[in-house]
Protein backbone atom coordinates (compact mmCIF):
# COMPACT_ATOMS: atom_id res chain seq x y z
CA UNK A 1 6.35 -46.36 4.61
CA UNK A 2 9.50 -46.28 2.72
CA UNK A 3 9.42 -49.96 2.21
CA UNK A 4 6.35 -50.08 1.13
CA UNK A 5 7.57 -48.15 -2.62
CA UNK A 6 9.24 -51.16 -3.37
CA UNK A 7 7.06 -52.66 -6.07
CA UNK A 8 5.79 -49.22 -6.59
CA UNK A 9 9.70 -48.32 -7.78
CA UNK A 10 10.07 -51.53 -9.28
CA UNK A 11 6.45 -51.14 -11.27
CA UNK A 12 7.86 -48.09 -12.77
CA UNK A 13 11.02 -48.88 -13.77
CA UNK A 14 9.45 -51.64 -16.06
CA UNK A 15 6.95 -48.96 -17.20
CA UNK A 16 9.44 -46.58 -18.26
CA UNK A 17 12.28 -49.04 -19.56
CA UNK A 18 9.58 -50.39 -21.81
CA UNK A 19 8.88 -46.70 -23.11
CA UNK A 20 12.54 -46.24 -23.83
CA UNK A 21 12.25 -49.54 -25.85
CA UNK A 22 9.09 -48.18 -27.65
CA UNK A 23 10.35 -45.22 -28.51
CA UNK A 24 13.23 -45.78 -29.54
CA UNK A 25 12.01 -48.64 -32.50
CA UNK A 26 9.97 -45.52 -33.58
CA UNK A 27 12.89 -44.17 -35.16
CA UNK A 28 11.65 -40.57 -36.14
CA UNK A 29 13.15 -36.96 -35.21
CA UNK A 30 10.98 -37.00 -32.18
CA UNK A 31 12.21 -39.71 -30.80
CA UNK A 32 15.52 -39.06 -31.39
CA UNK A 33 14.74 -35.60 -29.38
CA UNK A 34 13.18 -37.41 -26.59
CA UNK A 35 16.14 -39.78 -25.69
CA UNK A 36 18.45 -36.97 -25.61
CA UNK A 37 16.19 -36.31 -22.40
CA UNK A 38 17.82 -39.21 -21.08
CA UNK A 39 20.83 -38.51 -18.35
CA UNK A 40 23.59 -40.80 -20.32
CA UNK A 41 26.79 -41.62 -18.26
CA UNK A 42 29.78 -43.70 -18.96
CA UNK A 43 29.24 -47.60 -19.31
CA UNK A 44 33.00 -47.46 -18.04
CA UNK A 45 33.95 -51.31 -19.26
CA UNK A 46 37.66 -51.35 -18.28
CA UNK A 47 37.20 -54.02 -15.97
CA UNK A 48 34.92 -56.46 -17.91
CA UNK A 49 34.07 -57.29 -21.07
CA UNK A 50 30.18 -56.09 -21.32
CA UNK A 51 28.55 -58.55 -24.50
CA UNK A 52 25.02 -59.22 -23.87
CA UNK A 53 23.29 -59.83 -26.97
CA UNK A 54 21.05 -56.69 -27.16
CA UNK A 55 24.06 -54.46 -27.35
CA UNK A 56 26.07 -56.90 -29.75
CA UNK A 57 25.94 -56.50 -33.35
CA UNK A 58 25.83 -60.38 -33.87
CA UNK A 59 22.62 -61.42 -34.73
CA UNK A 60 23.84 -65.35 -34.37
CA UNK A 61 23.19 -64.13 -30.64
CA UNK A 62 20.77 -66.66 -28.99
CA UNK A 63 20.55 -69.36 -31.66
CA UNK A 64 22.21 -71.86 -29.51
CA UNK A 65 25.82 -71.99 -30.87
CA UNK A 66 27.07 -70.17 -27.76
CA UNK A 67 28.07 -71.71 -24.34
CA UNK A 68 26.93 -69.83 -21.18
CA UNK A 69 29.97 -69.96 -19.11
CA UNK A 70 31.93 -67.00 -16.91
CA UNK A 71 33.20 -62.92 -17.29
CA UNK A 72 35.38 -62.34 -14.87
CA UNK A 73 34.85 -64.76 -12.40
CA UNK A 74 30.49 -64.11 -12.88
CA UNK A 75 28.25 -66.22 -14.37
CA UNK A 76 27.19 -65.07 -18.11
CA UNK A 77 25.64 -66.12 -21.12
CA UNK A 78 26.08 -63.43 -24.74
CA UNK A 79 22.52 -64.58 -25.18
CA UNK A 80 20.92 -62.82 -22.19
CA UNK A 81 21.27 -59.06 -21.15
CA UNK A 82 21.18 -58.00 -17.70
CA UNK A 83 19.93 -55.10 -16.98
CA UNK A 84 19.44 -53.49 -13.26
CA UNK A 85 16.83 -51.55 -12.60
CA UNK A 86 17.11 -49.29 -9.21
CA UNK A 87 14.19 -47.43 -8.11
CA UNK A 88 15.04 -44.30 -6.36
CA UNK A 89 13.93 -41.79 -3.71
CA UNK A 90 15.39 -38.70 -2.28
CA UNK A 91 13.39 -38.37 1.18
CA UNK A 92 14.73 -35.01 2.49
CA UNK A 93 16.60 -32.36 0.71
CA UNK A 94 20.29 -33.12 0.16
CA UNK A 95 19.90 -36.70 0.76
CA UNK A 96 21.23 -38.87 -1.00
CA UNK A 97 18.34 -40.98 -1.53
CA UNK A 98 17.57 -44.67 -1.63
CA UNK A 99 17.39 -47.65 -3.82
CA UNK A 100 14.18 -48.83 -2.41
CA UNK A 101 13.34 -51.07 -5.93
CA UNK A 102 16.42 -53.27 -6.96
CA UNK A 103 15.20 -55.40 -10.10
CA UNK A 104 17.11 -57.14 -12.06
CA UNK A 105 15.62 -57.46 -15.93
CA UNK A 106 17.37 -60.34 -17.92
CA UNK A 107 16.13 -60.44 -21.32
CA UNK A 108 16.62 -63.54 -22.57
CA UNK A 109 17.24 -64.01 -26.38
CA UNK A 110 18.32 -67.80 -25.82
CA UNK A 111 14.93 -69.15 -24.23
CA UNK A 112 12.99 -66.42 -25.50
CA UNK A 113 12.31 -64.70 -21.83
CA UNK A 114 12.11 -61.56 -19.91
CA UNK A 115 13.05 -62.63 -16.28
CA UNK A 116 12.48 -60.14 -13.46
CA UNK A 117 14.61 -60.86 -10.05
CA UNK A 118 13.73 -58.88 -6.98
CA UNK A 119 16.42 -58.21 -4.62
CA UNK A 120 14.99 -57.52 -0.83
CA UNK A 121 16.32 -54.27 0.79
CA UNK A 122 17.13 -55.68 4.15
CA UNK A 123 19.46 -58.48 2.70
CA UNK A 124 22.32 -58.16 5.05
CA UNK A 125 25.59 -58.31 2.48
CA UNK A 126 29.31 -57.54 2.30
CA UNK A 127 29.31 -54.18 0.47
CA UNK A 128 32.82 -54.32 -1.27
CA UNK A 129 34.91 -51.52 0.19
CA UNK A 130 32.79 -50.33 3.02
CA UNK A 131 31.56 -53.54 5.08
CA UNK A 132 28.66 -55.52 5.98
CA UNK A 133 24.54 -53.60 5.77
CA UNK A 134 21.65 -53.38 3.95
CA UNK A 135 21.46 -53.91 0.15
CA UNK A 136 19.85 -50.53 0.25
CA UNK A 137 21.88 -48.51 2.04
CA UNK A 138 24.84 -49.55 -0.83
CA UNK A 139 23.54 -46.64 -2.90
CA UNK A 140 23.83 -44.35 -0.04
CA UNK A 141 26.98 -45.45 0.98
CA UNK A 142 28.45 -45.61 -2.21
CA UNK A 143 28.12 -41.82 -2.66
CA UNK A 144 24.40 -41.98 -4.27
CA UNK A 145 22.97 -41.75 -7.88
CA UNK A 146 25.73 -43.06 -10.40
CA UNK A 147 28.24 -43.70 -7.82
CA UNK A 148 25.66 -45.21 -5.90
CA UNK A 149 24.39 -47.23 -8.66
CA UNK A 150 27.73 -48.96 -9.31
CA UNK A 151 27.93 -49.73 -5.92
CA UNK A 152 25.22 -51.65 -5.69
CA UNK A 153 26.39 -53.55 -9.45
CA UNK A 154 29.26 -54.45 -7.47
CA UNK A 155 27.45 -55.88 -4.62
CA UNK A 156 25.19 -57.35 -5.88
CA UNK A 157 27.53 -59.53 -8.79
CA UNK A 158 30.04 -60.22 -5.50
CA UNK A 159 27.58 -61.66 -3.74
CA UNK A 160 25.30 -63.93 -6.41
CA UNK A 161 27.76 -64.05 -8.77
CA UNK A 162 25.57 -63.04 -11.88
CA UNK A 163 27.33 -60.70 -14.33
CA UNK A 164 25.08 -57.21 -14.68
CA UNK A 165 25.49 -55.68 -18.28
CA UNK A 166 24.02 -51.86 -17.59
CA UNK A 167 22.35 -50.11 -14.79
CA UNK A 168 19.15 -47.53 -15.54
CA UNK A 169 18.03 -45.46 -12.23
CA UNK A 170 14.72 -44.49 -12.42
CA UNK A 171 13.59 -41.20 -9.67
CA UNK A 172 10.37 -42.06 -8.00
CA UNK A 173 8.32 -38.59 -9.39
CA UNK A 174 8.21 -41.17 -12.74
CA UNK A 175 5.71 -43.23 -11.40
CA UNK A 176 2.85 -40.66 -10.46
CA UNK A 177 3.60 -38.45 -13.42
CA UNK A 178 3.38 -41.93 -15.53
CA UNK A 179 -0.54 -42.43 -14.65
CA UNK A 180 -1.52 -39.15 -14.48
CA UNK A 181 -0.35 -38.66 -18.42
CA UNK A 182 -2.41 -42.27 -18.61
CA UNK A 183 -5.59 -40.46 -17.35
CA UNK A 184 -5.51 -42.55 -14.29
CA UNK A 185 -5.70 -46.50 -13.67
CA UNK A 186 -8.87 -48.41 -13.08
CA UNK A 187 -9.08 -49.91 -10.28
CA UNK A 188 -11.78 -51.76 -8.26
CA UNK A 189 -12.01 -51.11 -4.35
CA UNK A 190 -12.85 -53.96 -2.02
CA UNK A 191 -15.31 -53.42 0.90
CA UNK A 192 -12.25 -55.65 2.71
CA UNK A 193 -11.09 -53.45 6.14
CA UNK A 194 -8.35 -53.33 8.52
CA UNK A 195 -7.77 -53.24 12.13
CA UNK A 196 -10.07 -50.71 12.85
CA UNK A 197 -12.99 -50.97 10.23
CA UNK A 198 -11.26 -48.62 7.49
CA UNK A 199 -11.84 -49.69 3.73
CA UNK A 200 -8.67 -49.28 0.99
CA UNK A 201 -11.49 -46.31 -0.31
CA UNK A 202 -11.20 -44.69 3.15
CA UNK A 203 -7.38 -45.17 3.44
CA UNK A 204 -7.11 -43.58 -0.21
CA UNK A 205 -9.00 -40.47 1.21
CA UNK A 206 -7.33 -40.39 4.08
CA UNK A 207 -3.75 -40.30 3.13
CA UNK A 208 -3.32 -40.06 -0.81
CA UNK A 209 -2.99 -36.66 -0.98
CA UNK A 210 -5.65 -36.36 -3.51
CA UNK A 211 -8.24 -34.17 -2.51
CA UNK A 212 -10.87 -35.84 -4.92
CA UNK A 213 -12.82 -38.64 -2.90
CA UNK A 214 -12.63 -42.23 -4.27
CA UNK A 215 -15.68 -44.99 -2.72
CA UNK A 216 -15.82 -49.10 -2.81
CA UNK A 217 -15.98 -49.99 -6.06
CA UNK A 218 -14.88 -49.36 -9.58
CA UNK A 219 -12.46 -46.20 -9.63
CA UNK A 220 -10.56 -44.27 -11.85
CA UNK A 221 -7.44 -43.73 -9.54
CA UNK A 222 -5.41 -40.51 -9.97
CA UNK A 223 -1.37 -41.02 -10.05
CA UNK A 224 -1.37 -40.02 -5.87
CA UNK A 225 -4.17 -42.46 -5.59
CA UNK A 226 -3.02 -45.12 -6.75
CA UNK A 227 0.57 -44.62 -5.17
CA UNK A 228 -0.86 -44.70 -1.89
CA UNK A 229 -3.45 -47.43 -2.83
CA UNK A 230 -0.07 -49.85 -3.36
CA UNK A 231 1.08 -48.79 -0.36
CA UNK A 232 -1.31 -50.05 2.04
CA UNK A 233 -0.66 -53.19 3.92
CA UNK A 234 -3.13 -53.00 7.42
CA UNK A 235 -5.58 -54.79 5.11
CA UNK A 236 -4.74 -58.43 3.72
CA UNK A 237 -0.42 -57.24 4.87
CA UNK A 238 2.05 -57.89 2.27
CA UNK A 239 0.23 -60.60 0.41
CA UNK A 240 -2.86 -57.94 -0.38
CA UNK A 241 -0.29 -55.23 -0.74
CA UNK A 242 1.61 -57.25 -3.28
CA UNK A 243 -1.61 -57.65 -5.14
CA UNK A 244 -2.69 -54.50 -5.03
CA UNK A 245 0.11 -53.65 -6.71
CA UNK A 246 -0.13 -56.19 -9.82
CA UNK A 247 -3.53 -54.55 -10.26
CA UNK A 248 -2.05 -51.31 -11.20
CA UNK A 249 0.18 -52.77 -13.50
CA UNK A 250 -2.10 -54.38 -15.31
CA UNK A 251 -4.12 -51.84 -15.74
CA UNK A 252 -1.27 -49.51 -16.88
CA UNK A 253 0.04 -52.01 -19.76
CA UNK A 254 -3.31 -51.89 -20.38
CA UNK A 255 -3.92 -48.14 -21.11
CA UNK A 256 -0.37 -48.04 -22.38
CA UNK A 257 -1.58 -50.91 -25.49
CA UNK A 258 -4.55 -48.70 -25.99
CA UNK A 259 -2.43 -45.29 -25.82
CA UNK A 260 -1.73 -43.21 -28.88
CA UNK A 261 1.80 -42.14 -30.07
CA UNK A 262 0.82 -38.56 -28.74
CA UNK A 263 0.09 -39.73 -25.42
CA UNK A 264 3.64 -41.88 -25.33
CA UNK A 265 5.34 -38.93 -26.59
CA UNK A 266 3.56 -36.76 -23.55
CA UNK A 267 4.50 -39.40 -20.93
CA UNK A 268 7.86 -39.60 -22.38
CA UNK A 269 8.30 -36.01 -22.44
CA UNK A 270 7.60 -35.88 -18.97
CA UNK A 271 9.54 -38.85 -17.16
CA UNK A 272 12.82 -39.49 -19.73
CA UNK A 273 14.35 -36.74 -17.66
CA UNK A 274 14.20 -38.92 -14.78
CA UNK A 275 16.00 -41.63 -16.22
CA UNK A 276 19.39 -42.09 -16.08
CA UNK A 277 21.61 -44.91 -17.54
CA UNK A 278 25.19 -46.12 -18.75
CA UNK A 279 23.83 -47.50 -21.69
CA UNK A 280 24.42 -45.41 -24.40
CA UNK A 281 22.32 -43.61 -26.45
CA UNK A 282 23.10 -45.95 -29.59
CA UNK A 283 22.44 -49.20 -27.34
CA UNK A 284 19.36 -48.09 -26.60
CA UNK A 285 18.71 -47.65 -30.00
CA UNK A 286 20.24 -50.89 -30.31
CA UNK A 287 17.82 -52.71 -27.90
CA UNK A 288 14.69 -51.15 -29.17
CA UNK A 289 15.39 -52.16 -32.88
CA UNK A 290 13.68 -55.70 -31.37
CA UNK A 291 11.96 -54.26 -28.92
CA UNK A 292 8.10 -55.48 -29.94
CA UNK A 293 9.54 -58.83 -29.62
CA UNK A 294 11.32 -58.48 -26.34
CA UNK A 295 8.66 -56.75 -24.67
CA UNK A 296 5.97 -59.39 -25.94
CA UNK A 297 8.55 -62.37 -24.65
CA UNK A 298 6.86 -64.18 -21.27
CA UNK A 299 7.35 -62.80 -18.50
CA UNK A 300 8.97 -65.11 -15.07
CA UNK A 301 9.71 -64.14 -11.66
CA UNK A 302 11.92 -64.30 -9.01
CA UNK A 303 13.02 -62.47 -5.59
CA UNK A 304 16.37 -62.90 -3.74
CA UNK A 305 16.73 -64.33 -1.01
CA UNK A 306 13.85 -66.84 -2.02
CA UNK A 307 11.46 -68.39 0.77
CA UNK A 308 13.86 -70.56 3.15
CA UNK A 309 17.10 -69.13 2.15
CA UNK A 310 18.05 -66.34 4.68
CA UNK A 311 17.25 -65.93 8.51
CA UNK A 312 15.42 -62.55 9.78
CA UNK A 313 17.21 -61.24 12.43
CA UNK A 314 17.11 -58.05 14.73
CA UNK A 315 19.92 -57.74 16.25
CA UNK A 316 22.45 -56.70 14.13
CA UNK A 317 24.14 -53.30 14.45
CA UNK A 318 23.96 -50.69 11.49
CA UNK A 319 25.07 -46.96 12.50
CA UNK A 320 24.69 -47.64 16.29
CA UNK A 321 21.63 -49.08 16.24
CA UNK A 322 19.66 -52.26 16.20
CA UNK A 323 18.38 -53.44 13.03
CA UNK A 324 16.32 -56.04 11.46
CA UNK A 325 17.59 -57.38 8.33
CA UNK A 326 17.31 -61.31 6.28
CA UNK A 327 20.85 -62.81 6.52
CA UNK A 328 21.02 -65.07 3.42
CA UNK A 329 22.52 -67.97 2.78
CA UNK A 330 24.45 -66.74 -0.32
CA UNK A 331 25.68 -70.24 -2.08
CA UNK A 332 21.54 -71.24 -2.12
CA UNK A 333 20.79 -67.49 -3.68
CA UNK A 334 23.68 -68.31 -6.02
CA UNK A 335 22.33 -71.11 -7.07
CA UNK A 336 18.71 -69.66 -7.51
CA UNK A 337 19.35 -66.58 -8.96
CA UNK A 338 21.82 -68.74 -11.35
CA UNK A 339 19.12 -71.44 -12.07
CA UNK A 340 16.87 -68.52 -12.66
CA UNK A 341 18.35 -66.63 -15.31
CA UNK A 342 20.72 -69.13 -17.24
CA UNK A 343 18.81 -71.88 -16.68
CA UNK A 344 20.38 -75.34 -17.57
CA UNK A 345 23.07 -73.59 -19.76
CA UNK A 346 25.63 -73.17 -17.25
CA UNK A 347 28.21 -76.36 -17.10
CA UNK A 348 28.29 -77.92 -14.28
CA UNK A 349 31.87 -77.89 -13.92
CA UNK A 350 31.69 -74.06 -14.33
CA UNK A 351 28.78 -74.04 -11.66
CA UNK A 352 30.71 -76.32 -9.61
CA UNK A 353 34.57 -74.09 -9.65
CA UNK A 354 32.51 -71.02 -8.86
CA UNK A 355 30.61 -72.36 -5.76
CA UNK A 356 33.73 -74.38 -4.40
CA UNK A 357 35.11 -70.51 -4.72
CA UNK A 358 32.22 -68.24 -3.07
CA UNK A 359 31.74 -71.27 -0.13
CA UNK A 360 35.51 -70.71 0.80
């Protein structure tokens, strides 16, 4: 069950990034008040030199005049702001929790883009100062929530190369809390059944949570609801799970276009809390003075490892035990997380110094 809150996490940490950017362009008292809900940390920069464009105070950024090039040894381009998106659950008391969403959001000033990447939890990688596992467990590992979060930064731009910019951890309570202020998403049922004759409406009743009863058919779907309806993968597996879950979506941008500034205010009220960042409070302000544009820029997607670029395998040991995990072939996700996000803008020779590098 725990891998099936992946989109679930991810869904929500769009949802609520795009309230902070809504918000924020508001630029009233009340706002103000609500991003102080916000947990702020340090964007501690010693190492690198952090410029994406919706931080910088240029506002040449992303005309053109710029060359996409390296930071550090990662590929990056001033015109495009990455932004890492980690959706998090704490299953037992104590625990550190997990990142079960890892999203990477590049908004793209250059082309004119938002560009989601989807890194898969089970992507078997060198975690830089503790050893090979599971993209996931680097939170964990890396001594959970801001700690944690860094950790995965690291492991993620040692791997594929990609500079990050900022990090925003998002707690899983967001997403249920986010529909519920929303007065629920509709959502139409199929009469399509699993293994043993069970509808999604039967599933729903079974094992939401929600006590209300939901039937085939056009539903209002409660915030429990609707986290279990994304959940379920005995009927059409991951390809009717992964639809499932671009249902709700749409149907929350929808209510969310429709909302009133009272019911932002409410939903921001409720979830900012469970945001934490290490952008600061003045580059979110920063980011959201554009923010109608951004967030009405096309949207493109991409996962990593892509189809044909890593090999499942269960035998690998992680804390005594057999696991299965994808083992990818890290200069092709390189390449197509590079090709992704930058495009044609990186030089070839640049492209060509880095790879030569990673491959030995």
């Amino acid at each position: 069950m725990k891998k099936s809150k992946l989109v679930i996490l991810r869904n929500a940490a769009i949802l609520v990034l795009s309230l902070i950017m809504l918000v924020a362009g508001i630029g009233c008292l009340y706002a103000d008040n609500l991003l102080n809900k916000i947990n702020y940390v340090s964007p501690d920069d010693s190492s690198k030199v952090k410029t994406g464009s919706l931080f910088a105070d240029d506002s040449a950024a992303g005309t053109g005049n710029e060359k996409a090039g390296t930071v550090g040894g990662l590929y990056h381009d001033d015109a495009i702001t990455n932004i890492l998106l980690l959706g998090v659950d704490d299953y037992q008391k104590n625990d550190s929790g997990r990142s079960d969403s890892m999203m990477l959001v590049s908004v793209d000033t250059r082309h004119q883009k938002l560009k989601v990447t989807s890194f898969l939890r089970d992507t078997y990688l060198a975690i830089p100062g503790i050893g090979s596992n599971k993209l996931t467990n680097a939170y964990s590992l890396g001594g959970g929530k801001v700690k944690g979060a860094k950790k995965i930064v690291s492991t993620i731009e040692a791997n594929f190369g990609t500079d990050i910019d900022r990090f925003v951890i998002i707690d899983f309570n967001a997403f249920v809390k986010i529909i519920d202020r929303l007065g629920g998403v509709t959502i139409t049922l199929t009469t399509k059944t699993d293994s043993r004759g069970r509808t999604e409406a039967d599933l729903i009743n079974l094992y939401s949570g929600d006590k209300n009863k939901v039937h085939n058919g056009v539903n209002n779907l409660s915030g429990k609801q609707a986290r279990y309806y994304a959940r379920i993968r005995a009927i059409g597996d991951d390809y009717g799970r992964t639809e499932r879950q671009r249902k709700i979506f749409s149907s929350l941008v929808g209510k969310l276009k429709s909302s009133s500034i009272t019911d932002i205010y409410g939903i921001l009220a409720d979830t900012l809390s469970l945001v934490t960042t290490n952008m600061t409070k003045g580059e979110v302000t920063s980011m959201a003075s554009n923010s109608l544009t951004y967030l009405n820029y096309p949207v493109t997607q991409s996962r990593i490892p892509a189809d044909g670029e890593y090999t499942p395998s269960d035998n690998v040991i992680i804390a005594g035990k057999k696991s299965d995990v994808l083992i990818p072939d890290l200069a092709k996700c390189k390449k197509t997380l590079a090709d992704f996000i930058f495009e044609n803008d990186i030089p070839s020779e640049v492209y060509d110094d880095t790879s030569a590098s990673a491959a030995g």
